[in-house]
C-alpha atoms as a PDB file:
ATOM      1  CA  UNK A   1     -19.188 -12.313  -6.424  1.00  0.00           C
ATOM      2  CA  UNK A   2     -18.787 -11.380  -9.805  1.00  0.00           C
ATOM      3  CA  UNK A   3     -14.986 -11.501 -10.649  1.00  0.00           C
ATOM      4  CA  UNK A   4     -12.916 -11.110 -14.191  1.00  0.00           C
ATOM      5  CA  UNK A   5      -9.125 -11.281 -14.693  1.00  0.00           C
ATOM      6  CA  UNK A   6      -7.091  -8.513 -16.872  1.00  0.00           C
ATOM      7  CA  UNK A   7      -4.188  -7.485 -18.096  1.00  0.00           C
ATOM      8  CA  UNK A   8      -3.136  -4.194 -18.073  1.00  0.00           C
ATOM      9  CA  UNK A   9       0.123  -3.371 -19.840  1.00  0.00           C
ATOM     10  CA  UNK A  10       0.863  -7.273 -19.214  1.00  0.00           C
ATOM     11  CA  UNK A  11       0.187  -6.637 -14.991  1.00  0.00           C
ATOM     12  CA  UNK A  12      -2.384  -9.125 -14.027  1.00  0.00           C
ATOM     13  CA  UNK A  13      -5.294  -7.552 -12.394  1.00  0.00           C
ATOM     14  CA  UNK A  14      -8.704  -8.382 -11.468  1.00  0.00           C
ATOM     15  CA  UNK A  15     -11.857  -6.438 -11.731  1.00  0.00           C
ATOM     16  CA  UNK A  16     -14.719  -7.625  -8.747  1.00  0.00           C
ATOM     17  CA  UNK A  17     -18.820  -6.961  -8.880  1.00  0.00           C
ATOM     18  CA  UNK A  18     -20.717  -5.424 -10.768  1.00  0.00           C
ATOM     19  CA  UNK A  19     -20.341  -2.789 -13.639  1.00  0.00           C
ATOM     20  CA  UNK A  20     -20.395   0.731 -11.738  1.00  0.00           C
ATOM     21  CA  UNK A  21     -19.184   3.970 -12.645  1.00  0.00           C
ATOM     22  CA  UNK A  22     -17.392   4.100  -9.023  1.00  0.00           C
ATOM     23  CA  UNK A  23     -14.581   2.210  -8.042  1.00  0.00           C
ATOM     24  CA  UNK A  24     -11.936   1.559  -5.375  1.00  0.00           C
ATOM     25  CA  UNK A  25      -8.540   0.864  -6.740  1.00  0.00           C
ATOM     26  CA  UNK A  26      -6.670  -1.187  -4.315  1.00  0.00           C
ATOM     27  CA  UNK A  27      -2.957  -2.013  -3.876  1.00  0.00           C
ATOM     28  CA  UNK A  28      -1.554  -5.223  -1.576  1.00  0.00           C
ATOM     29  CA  UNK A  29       1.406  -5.298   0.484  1.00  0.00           C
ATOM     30  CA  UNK A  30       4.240  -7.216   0.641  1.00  0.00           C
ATOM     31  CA  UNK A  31       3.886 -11.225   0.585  1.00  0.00           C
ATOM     32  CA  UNK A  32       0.229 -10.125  -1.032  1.00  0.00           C
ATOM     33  CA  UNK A  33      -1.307 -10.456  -4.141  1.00  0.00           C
ATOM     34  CA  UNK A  34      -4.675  -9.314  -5.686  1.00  0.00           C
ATOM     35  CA  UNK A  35      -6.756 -11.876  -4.585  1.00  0.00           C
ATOM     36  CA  UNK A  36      -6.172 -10.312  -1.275  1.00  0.00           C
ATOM     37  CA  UNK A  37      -8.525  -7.705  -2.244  1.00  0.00           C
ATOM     38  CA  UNK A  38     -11.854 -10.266  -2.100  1.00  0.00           C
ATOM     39  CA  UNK A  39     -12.598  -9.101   1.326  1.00  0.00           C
ATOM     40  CA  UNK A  40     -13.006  -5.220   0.742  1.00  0.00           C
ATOM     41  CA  UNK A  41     -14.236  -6.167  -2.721  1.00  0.00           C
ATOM     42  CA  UNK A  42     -17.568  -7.426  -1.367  1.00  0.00           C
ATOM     43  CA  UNK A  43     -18.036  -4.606   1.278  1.00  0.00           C
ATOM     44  CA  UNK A  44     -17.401  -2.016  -1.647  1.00  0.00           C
ATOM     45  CA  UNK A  45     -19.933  -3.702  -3.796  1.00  0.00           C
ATOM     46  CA  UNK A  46     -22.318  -3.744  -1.315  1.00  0.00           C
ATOM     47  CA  UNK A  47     -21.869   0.431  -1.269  1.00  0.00           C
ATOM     48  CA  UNK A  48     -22.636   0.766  -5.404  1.00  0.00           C
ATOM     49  CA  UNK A  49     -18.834  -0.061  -6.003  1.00  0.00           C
ATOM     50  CA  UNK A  50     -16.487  -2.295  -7.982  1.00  0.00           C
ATOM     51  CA  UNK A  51     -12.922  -2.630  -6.919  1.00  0.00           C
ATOM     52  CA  UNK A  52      -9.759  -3.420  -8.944  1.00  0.00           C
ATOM     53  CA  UNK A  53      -6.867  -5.014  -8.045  1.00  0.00           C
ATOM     54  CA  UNK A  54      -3.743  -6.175  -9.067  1.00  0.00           C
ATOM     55  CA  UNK A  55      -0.184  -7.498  -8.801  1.00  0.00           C
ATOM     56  CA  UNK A  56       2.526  -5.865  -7.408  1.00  0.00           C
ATOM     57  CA  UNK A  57       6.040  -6.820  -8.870  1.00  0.00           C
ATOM     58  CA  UNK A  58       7.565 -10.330  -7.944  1.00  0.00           C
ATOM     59  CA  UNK A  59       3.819 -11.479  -6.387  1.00  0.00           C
ATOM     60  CA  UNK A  60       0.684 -13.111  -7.030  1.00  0.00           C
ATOM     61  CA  UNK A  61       1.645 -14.197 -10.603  1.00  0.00           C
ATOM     62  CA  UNK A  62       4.047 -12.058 -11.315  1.00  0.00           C
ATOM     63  CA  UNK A  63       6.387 -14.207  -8.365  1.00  0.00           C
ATOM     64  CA  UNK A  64       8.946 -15.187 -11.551  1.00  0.00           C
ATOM     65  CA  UNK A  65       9.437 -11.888 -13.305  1.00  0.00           C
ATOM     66  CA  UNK A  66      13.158 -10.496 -13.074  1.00  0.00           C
ATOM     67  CA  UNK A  67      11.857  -7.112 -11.339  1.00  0.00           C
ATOM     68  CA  UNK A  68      12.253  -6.030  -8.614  1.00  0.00           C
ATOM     69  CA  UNK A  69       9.000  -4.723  -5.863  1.00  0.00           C
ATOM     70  CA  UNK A  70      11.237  -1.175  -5.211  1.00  0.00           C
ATOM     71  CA  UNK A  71       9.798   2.649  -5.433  1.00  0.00           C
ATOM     72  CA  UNK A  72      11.010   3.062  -9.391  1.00  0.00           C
ATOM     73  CA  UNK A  73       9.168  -0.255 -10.577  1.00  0.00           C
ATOM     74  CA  UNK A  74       6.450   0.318  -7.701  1.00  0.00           C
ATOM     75  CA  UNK A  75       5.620   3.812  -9.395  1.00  0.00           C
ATOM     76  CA  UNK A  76       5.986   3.207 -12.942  1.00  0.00           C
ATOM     77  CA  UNK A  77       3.455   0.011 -12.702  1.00  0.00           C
ATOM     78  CA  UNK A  78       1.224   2.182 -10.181  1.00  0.00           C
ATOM     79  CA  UNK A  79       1.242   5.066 -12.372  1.00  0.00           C
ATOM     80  CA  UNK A  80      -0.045   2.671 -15.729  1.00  0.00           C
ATOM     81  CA  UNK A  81      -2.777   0.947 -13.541  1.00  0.00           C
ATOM     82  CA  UNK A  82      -3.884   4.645 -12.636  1.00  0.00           C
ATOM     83  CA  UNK A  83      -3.779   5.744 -16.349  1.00  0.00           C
ATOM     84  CA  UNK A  84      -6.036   2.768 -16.836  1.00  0.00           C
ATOM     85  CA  UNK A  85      -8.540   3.403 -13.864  1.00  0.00           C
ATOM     86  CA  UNK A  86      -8.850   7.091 -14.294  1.00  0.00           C
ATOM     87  CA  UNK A  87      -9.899   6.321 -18.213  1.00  0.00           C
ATOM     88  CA  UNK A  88     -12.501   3.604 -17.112  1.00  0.00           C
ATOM     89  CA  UNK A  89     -14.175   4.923 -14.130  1.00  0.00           C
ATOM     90  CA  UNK A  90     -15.970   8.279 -13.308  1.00  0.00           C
ATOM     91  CA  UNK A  91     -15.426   8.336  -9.253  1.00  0.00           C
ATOM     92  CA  UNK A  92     -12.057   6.626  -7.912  1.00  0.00           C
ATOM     93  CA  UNK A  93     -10.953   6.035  -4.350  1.00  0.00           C
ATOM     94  CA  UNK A  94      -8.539   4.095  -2.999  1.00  0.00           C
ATOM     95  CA  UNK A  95      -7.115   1.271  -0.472  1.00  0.00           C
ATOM     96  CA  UNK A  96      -3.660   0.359  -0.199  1.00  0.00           C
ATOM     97  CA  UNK A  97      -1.701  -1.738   2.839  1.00  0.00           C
ATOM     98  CA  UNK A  98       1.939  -1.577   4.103  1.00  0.00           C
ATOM     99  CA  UNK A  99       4.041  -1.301   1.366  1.00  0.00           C
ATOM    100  CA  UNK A 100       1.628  -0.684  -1.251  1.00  0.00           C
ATOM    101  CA  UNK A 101       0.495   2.771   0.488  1.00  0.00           C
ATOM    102  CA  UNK A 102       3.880   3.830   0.246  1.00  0.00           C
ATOM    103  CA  UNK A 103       3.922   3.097  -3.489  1.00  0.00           C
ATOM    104  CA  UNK A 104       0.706   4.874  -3.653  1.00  0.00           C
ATOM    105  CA  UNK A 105       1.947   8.313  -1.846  1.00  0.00           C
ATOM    106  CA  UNK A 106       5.004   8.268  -4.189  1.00  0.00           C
ATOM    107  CA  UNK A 107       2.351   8.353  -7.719  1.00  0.00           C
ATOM    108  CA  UNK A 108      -1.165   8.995  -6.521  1.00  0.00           C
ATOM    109  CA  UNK A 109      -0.693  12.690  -5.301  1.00  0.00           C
ATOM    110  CA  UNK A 110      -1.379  14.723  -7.836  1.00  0.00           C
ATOM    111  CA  UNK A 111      -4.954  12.456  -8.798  1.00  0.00           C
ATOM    112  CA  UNK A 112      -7.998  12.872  -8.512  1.00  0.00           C
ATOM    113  CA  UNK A 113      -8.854  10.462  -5.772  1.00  0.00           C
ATOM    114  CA  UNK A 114     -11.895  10.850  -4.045  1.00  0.00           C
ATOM    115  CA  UNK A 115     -11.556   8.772  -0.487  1.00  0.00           C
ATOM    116  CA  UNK A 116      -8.196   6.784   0.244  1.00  0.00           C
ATOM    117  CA  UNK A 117      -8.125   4.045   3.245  1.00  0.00           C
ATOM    118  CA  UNK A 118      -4.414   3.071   4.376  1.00  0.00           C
ATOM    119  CA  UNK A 119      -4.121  -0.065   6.771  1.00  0.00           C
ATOM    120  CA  UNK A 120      -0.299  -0.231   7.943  1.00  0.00           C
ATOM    121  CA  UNK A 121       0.960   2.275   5.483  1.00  0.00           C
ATOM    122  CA  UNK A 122       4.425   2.580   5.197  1.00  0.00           C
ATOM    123  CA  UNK A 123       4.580   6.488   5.451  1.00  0.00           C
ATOM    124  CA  UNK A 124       8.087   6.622   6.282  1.00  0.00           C
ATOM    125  CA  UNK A 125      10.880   4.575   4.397  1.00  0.00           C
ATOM    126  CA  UNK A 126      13.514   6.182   5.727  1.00  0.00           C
ATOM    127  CA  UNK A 127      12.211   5.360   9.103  1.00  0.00           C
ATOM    128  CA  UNK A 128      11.928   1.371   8.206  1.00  0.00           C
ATOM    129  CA  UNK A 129      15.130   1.351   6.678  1.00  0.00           C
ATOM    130  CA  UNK A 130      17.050   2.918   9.435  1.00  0.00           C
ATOM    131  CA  UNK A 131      15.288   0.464  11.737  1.00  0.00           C
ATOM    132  CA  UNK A 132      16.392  -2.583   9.452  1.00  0.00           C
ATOM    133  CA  UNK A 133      19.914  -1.402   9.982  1.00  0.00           C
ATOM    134  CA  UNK A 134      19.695  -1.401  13.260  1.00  0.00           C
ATOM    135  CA  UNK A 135      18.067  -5.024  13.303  1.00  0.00           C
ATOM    136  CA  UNK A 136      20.585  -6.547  11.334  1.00  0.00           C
ATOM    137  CA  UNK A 137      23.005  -4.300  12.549  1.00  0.00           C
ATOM    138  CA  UNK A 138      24.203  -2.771   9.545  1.00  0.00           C
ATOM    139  CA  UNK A 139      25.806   0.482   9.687  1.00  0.00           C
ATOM    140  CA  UNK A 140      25.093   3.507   6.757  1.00  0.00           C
ATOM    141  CA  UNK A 141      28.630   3.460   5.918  1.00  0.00           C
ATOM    142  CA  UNK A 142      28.757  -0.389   5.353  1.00  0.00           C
ATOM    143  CA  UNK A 143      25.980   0.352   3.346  1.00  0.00           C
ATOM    144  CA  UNK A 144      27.318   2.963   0.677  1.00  0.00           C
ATOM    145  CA  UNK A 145      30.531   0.973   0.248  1.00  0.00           C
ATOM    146  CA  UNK A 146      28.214  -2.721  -0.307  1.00  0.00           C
ATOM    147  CA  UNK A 147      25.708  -0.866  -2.443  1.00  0.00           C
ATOM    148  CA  UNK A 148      23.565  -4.230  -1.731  1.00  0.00           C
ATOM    149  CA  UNK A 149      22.732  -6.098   1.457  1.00  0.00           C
ATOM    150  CA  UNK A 150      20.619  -9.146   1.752  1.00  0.00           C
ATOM    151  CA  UNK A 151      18.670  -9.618   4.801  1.00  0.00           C
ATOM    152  CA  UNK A 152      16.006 -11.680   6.624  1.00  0.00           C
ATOM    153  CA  UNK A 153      13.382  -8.961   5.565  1.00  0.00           C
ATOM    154  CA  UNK A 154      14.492  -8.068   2.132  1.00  0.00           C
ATOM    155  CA  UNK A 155      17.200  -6.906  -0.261  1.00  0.00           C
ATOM    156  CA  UNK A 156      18.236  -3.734   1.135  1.00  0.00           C
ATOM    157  CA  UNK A 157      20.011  -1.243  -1.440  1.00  0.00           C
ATOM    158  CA  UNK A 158      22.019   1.998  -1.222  1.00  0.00           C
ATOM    159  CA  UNK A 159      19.893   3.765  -4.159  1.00  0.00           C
ATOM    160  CA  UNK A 160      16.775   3.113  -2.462  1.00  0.00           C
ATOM    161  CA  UNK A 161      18.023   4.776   0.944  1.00  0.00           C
ATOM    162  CA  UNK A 162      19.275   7.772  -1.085  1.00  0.00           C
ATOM    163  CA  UNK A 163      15.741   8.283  -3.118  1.00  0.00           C
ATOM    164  CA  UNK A 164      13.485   8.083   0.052  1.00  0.00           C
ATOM    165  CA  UNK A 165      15.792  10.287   1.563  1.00  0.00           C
ATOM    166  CA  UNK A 166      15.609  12.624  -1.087  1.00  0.00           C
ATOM    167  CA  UNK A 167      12.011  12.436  -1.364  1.00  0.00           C
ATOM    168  CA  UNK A 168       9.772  12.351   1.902  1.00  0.00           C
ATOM    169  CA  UNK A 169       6.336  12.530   1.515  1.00  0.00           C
ATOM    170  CA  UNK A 170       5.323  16.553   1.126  1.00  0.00           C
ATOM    171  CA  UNK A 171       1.952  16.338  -0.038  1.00  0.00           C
ATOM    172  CA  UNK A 172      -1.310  14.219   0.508  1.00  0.00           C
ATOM    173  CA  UNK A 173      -4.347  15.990   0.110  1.00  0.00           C
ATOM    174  CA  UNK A 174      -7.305  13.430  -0.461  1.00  0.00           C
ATOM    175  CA  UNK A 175      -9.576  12.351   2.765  1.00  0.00           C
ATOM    176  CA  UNK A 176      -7.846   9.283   3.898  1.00  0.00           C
ATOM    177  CA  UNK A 177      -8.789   6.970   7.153  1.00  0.00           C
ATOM    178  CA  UNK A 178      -5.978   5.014   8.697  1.00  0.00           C
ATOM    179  CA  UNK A 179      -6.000   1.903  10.432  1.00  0.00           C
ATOM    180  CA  UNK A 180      -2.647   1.076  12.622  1.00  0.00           C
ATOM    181  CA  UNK A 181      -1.458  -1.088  14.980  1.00  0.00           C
ATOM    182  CA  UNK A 182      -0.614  -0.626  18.220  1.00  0.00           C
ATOM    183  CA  UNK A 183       2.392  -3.198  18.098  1.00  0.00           C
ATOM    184  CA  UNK A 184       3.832  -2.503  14.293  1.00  0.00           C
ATOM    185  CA  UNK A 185       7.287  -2.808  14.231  1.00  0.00           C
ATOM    186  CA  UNK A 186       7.670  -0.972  10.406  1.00  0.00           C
ATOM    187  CA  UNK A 187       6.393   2.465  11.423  1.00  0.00           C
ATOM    188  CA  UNK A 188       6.115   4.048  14.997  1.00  0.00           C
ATOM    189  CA  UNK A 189       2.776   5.354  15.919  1.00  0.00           C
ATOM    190  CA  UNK A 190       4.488   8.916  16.177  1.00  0.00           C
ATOM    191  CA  UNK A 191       4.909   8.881  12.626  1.00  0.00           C
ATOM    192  CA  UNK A 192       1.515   8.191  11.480  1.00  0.00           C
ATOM    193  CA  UNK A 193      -0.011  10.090  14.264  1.00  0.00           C
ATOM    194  CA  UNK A 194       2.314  12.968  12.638  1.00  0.00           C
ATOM    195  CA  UNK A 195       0.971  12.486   9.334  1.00  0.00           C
ATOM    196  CA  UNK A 196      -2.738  12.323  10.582  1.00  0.00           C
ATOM    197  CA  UNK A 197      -2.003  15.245  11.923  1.00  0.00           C
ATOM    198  CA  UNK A 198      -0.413  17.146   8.844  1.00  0.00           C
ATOM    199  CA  UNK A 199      -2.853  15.602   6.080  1.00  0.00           C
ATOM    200  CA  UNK A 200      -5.815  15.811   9.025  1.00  0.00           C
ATOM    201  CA  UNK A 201      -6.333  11.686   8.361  1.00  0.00           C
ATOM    202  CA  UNK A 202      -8.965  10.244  10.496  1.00  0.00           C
ATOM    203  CA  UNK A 203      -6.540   7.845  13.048  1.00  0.00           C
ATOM    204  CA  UNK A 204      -8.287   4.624  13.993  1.00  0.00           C
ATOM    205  CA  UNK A 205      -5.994   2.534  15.995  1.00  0.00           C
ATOM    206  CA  UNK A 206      -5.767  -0.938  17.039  1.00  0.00           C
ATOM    207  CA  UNK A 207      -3.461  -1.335  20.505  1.00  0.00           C
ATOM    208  CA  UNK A 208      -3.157  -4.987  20.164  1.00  0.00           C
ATOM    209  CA  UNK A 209      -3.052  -5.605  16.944  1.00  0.00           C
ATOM    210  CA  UNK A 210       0.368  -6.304  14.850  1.00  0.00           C
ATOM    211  CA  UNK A 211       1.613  -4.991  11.339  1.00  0.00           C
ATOM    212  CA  UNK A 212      -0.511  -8.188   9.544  1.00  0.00           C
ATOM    213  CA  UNK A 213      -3.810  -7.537  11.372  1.00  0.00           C
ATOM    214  CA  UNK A 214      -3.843 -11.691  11.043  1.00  0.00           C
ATOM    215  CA  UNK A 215      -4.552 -12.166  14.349  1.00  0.00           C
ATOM    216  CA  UNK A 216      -7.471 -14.509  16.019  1.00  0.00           C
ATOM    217  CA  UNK A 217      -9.415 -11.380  16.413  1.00  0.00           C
ATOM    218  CA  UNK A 218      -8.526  -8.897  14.065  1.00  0.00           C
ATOM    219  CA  UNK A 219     -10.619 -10.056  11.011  1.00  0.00           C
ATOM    220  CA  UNK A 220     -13.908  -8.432  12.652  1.00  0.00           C
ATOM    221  CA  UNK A 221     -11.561  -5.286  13.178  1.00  0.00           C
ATOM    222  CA  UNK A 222     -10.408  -4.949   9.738  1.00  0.00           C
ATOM    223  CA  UNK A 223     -14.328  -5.381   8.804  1.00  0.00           C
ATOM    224  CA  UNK A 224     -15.962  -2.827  10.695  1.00  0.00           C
ATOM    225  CA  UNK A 225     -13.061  -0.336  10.034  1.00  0.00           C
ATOM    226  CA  UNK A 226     -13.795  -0.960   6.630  1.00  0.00           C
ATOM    227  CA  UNK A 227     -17.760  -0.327   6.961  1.00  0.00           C
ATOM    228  CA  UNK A 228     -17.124   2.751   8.873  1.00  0.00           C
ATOM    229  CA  UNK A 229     -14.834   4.606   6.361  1.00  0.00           C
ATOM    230  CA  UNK A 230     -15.456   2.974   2.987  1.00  0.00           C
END
């Protein structure tokens, strides 16, 4: 399919199918990049849409820049891509996975979004940062006094715990589907049956599928969760 690289603001992003005056904005995980978004890109097009994405700090090409992939740079590179969509586009809805939907439910809230599909959304920080702690078994207190801890998953700082403390997700109203899986480790299916239930989400979920949805069968899963909500 039709496919042409950008820069916006000096973020690499790429712009799939063709011209349309709807498109779906979409925002990778971690260990992603915008290339990842070929798949949805082609089921979008075949619905009248074009899809943009891009890269999130420190992947895809971005893998060298001194910055780091935390909520401050997350939101301030999230909120110039949506300064650039919202001035191109007429209709915009949006996918994001893992990480990036957490990004997204920091700086999208207040747009004009008209459908949003989250597969393994981060919805609660404080949740997977409490739960790295206890993996690596690091305590709160060891925390506050290191200000910076390295681990396994990622660099895990004192400022970040304090913001998503500070600021838990209050408000999400745009129609959003959900796909989750039944064995995530990064978010418990409490929490995002919770927030199905406060933001009334349509919940599809996948019992034995893991965080990645990489498994042997989970490919025709993703798919037809994507034809049924896009």
């Amino acid at each position: 399919m039709k496919k042409i690289r950008i820069e916006i603001n000096h973020i690499p992003a790429l712009v799939w199918g063709e011209k349309s005056d709807k498109v779906y904005l979409c925002v990778h995980g971690k260990m992603s990049s915008k290339e990842s978004a070929e798949g949805i890109a082609n089921i979008a097009e075949q619905r009248g849409y074009q899809t943009i994405s891009f890269d999130l700090p420190g992947h895809g090409e971005r893998q060298n820049e001194d910055k780091r992939c935390d909520i401050w740079n997350g939101i301030h590179d999230l909120t110039v891509i949506g300064d650039y969509v919202f001035s191109k586009w007429e209709e915009v809805s949006l996918y994001a996975c893992s990480l990036g939907a957490y990004f997204c439910l920091n700086t999208y809230h207040t747009r004009k979004i008209k459908k949003c599909l989250f597969q393994s959304p981060i919805l609660d920080m404080e949740y997977l940062i409490q739960q790295m702690m206890v993996w690596f078994g690091i305590s709160e207190e060891r925390l506050a006094r290191e200000k910076e801890i390295d681990t396994p998953i990622d660099l895990m700082t004192w400022d970040y715990y304090q913001y998503v403390k500070k600021h838990p997700v209050q408000k999400w109203n745009i129609e959003t589907s959900i796909l989750f899986a039944g064995r995530d480790t990064l978010q418990s299916l409490e929490i995002v049956k919770a927030f199905a239930a406060n933001f009334n989400c349509v919940l599809t979920l996948s019992e034995n599928s893991e965080h990645s949805f990489m498994g042997e069968e989970d490919g025709p899963i993703v798919e037809k969760w994507l034809r049924d909500n896009l």
